[in-house]
Protein backbone atom coordinates (compact mmCIF):
# COMPACT_ATOMS: atom_id res chain seq x y z
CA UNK A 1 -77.14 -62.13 -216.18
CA UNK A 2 -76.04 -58.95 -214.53
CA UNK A 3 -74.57 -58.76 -211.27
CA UNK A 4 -74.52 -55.47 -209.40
CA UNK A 5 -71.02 -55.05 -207.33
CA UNK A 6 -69.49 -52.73 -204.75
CA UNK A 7 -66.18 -52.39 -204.59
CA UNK A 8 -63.94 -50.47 -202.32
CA UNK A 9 -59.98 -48.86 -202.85
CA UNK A 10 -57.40 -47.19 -200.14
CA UNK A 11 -55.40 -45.16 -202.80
CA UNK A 12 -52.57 -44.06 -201.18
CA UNK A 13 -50.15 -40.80 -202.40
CA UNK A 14 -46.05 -40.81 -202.49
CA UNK A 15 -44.08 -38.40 -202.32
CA UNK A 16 -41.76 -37.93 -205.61
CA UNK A 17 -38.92 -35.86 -207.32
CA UNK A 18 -41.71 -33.93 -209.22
CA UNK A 19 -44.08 -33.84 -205.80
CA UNK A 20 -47.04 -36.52 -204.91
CA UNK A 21 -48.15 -39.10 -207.44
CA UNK A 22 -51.17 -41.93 -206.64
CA UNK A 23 -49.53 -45.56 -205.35
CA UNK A 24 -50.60 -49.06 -205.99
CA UNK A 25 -54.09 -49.09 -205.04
CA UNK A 26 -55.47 -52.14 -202.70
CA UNK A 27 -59.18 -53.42 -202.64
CA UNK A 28 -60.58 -53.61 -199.34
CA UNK A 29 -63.21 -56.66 -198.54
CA UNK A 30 -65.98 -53.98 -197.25
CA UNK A 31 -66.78 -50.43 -196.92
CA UNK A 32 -64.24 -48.82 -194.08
CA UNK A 33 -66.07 -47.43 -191.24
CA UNK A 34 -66.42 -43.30 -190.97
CA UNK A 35 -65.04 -43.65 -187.56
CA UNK A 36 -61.97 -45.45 -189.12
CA UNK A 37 -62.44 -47.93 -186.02
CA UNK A 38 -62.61 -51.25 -187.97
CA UNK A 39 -61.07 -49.96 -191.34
CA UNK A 40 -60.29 -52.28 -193.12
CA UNK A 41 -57.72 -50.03 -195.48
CA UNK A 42 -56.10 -49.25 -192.41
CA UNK A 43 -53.12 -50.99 -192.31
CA UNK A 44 -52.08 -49.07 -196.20
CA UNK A 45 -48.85 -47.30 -196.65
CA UNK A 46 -48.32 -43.82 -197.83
CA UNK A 47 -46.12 -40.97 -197.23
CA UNK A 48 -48.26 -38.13 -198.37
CA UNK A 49 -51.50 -39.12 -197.95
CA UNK A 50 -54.45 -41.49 -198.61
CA UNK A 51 -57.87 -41.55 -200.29
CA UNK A 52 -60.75 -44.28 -200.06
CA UNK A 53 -63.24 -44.41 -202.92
CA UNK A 54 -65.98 -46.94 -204.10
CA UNK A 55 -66.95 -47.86 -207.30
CA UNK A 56 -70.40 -49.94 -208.49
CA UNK A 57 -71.21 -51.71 -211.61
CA UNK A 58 -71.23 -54.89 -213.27
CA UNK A 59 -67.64 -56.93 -213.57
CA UNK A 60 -68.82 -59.68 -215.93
CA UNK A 61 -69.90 -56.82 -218.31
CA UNK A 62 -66.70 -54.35 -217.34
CA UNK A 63 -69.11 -51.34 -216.97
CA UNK A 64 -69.12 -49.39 -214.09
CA UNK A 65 -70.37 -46.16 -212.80
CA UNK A 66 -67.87 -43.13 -211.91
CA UNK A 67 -65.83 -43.51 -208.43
CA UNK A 68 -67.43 -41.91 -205.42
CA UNK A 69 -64.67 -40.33 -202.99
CA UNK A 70 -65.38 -41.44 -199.29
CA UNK A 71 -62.49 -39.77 -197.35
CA UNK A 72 -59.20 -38.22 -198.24
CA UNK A 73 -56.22 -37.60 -195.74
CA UNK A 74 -53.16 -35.61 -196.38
CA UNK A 75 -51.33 -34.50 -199.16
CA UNK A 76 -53.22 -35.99 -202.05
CA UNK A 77 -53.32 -34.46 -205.92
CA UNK A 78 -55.37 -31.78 -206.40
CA UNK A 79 -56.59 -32.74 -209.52
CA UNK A 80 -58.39 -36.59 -209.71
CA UNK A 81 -59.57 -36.76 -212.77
CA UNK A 82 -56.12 -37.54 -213.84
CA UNK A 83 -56.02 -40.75 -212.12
């Protein structure tokens, strides 16, 4: 049986020795809000800078479909398809 799922990450940025590198990224329970009001990623610590993303698919199967970019903020890597 396939089961479609949303998911959504706050990837936040740190600064390093060689410049900014991606974090630990954290799962938040629902999409965060445009206004950032009730964000639920909110509360995530970086020192460079942040990005949310989503990704959909189906977990029991491992396939899902390429991450969608919602917001960035900051200093973040210029190139993402490293990541």
């Amino acid at each position: 049986m396939s089961v479609t799922y949303t998911y959504y990450v706050a990837l936040p940025f740190v600064r390093t020795g060689d410049g900014v590198a991606a974090g630990q990224g954290q799962e938040c329970p629902n999409e965060p809000s445009p206004s950032g009001g009730q964000n639920p990623c909110r509360g995530i610590r970086a020192n460079a800078g942040a990005l949310a993303f989503k990704r959909t698919g189906d977990p029991n199967m491992g396939s899902f479909a390429d991450a969608t970019i919602l917001k960035t903020f900051g200093d973040i890597s210029e190139n993402l398809d490293e990541l």
